[in-house]
C-alpha atoms as a PDB file:
ATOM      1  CA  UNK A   1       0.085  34.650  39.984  1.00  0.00           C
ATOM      2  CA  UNK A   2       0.931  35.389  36.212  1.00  0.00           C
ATOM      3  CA  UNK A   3       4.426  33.018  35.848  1.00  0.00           C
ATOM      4  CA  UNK A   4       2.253  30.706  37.444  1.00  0.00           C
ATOM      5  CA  UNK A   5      -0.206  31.104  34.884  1.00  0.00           C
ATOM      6  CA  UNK A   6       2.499  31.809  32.235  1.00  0.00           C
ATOM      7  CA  UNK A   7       4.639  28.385  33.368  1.00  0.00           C
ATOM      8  CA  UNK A   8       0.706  26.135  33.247  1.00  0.00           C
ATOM      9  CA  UNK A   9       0.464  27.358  29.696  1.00  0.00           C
ATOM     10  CA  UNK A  10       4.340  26.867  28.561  1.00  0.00           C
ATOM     11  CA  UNK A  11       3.923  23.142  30.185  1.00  0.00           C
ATOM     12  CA  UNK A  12       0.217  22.697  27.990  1.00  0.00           C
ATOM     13  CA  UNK A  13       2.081  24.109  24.788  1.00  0.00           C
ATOM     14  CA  UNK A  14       4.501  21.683  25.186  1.00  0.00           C
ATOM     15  CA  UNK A  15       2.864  18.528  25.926  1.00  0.00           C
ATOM     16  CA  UNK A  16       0.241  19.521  23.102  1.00  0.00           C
ATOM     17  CA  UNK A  17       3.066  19.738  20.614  1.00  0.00           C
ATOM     18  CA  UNK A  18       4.863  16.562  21.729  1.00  0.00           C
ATOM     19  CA  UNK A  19       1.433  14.814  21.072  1.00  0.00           C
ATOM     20  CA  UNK A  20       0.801  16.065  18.025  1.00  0.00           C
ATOM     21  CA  UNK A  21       4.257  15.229  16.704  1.00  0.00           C
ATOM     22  CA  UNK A  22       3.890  11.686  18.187  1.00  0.00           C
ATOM     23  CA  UNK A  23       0.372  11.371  16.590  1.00  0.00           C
ATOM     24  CA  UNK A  24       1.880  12.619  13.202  1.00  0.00           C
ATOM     25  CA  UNK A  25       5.115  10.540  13.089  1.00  0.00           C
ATOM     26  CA  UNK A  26       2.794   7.802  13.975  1.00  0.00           C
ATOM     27  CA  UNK A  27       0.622   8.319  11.015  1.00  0.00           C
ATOM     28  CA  UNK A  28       3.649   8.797   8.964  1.00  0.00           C
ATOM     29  CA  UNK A  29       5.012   5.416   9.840  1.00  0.00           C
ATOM     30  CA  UNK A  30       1.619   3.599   9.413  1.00  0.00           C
ATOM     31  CA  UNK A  31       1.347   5.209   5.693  1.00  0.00           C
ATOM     32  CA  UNK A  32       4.841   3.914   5.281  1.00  0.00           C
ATOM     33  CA  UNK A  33       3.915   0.328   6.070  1.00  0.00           C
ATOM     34  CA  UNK A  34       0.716   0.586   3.644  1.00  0.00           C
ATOM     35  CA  UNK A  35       2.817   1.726   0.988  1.00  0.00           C
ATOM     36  CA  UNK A  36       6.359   1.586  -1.216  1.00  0.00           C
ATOM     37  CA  UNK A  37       8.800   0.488   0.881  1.00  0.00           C
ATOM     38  CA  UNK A  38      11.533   2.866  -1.211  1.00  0.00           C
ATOM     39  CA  UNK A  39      14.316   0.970  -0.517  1.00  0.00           C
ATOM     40  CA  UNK A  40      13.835  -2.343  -1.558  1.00  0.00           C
ATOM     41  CA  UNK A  41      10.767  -2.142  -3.554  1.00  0.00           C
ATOM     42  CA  UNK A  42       8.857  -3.882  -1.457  1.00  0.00           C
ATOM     43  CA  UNK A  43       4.661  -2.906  -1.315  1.00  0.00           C
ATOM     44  CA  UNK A  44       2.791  -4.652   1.989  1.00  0.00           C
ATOM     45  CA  UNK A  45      -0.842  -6.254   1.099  1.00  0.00           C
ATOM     46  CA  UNK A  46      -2.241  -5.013   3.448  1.00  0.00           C
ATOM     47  CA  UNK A  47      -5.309  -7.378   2.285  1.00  0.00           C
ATOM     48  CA  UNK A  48      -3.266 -10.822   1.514  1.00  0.00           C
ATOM     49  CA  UNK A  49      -0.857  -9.896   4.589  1.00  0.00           C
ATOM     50  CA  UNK A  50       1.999 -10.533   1.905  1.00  0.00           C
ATOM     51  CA  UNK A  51       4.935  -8.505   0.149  1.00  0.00           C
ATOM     52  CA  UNK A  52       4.874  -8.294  -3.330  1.00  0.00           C
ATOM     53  CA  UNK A  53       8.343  -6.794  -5.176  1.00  0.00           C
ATOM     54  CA  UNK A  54       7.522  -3.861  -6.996  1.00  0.00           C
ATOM     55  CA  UNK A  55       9.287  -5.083 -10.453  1.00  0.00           C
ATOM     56  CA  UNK A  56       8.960  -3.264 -14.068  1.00  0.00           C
ATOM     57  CA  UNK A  57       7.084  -6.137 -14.655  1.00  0.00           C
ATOM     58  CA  UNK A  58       4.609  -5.533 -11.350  1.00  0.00           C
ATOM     59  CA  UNK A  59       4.453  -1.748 -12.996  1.00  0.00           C
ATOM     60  CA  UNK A  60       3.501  -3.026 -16.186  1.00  0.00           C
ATOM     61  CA  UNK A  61       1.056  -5.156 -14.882  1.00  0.00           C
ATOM     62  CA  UNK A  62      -0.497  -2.631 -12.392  1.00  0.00           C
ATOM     63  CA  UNK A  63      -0.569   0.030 -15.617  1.00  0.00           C
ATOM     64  CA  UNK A  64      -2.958  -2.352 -17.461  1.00  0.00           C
ATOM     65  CA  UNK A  65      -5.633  -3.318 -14.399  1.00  0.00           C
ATOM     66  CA  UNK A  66      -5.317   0.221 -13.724  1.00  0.00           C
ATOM     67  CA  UNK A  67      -5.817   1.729 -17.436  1.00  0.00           C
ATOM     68  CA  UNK A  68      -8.810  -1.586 -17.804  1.00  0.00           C
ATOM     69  CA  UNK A  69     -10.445  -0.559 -14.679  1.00  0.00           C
ATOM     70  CA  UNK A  70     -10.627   2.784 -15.419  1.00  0.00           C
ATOM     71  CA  UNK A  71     -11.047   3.629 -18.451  1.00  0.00           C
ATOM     72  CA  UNK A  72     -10.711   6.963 -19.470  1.00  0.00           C
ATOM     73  CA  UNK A  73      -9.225   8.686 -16.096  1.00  0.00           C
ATOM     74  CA  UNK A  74      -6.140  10.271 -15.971  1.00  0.00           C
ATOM     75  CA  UNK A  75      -3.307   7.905 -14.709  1.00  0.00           C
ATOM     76  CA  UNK A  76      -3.223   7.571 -10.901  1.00  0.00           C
ATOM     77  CA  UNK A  77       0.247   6.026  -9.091  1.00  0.00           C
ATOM     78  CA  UNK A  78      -0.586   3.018  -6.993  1.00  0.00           C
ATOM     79  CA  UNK A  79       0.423   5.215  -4.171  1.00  0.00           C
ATOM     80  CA  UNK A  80      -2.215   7.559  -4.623  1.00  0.00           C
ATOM     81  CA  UNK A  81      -5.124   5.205  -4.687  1.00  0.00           C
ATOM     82  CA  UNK A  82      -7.066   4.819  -1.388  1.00  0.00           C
ATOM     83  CA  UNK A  83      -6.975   1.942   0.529  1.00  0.00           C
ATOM     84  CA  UNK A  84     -10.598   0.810  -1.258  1.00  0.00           C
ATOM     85  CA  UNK A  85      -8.726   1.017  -5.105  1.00  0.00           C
ATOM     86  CA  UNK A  86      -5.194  -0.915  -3.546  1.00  0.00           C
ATOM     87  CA  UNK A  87      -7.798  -3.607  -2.351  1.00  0.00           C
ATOM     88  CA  UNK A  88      -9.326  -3.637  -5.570  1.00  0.00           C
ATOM     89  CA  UNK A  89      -5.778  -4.244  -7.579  1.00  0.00           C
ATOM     90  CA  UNK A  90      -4.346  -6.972  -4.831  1.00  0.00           C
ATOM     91  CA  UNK A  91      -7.563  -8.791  -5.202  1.00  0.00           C
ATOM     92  CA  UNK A  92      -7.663  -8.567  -8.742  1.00  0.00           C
ATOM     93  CA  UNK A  93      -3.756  -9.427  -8.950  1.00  0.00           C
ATOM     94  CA  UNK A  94      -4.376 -12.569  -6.147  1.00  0.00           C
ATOM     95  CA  UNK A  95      -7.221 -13.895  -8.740  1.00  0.00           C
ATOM     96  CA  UNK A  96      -5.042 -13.282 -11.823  1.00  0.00           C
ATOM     97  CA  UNK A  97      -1.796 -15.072 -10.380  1.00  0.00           C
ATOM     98  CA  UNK A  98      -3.958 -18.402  -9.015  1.00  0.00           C
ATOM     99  CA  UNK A  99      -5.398 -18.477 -12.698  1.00  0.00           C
ATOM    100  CA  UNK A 100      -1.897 -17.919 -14.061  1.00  0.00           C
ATOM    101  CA  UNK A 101      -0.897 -21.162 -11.811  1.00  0.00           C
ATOM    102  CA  UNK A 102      -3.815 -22.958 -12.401  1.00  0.00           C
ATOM    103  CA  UNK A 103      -3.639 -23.028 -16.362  1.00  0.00           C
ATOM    104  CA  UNK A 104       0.144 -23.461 -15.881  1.00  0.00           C
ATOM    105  CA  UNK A 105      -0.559 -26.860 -13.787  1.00  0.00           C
ATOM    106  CA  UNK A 106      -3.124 -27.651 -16.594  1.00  0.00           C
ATOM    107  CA  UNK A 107      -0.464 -27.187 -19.136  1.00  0.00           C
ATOM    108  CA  UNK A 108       2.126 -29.346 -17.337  1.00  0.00           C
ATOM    109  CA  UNK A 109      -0.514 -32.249 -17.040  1.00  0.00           C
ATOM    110  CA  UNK A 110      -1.642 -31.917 -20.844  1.00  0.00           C
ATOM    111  CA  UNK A 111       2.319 -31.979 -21.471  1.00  0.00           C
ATOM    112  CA  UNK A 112       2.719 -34.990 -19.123  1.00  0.00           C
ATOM    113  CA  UNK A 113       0.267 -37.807 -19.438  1.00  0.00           C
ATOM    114  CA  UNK A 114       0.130 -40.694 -17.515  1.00  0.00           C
END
């Protein structure tokens, strides 16, 4: 009765584990998507459902929403900003680069009568 008992547990122990690790590598790979994509510098918007390269200039421009938003707290990578915050900068970045098109179209018109 007791390698019975002993083999039910060994098979539990085992399945539990292989869950867990599934569950975590899942996770993992989820986080992954959400965030840098090391190798080729690539961030997912989660929000826009678009890739944006993460540039210097992307850094640079990221550093000053994040430094105008929040003024006064201690630098944060975009990495480590919950999902709420990386909403907050896409959004903001979204609005910033259709004004950045729009004034440029503006500018080409002004430049360009008919």
């Amino acid at each position: 009765m007791r390698s019975i008992q002993c083999g039910m547990t060994w098979k539990r122990t085992t399945i539990a584990t292989l869950l867990l690790s599934f569950g975590l590598f899942a996770a993992a790979q989820a986080q992954d998507r959400d965030h840098h994509d090391r190798d080729d510098n690539r961030v997912y918007d989660p929000y826009h459902s678009d890739y944006h390269q993460w540039t210097p200039q992307e850094d640079s421009t990221y550093r000053q929403w994040y430094t105008t938003t929040y003024q006064g707290r201690e630098y944060r990578d975009y990495n480590r900003l919950d999902s709420e915050e990386q909403h907050r900068y896409w959004d903001s970045r979204h609005a910033r680069h259709e004004h950045e098109e729009h004034e440029e179209h503006e500018h080409d018109r002004d430049q360009n009568p008919r």
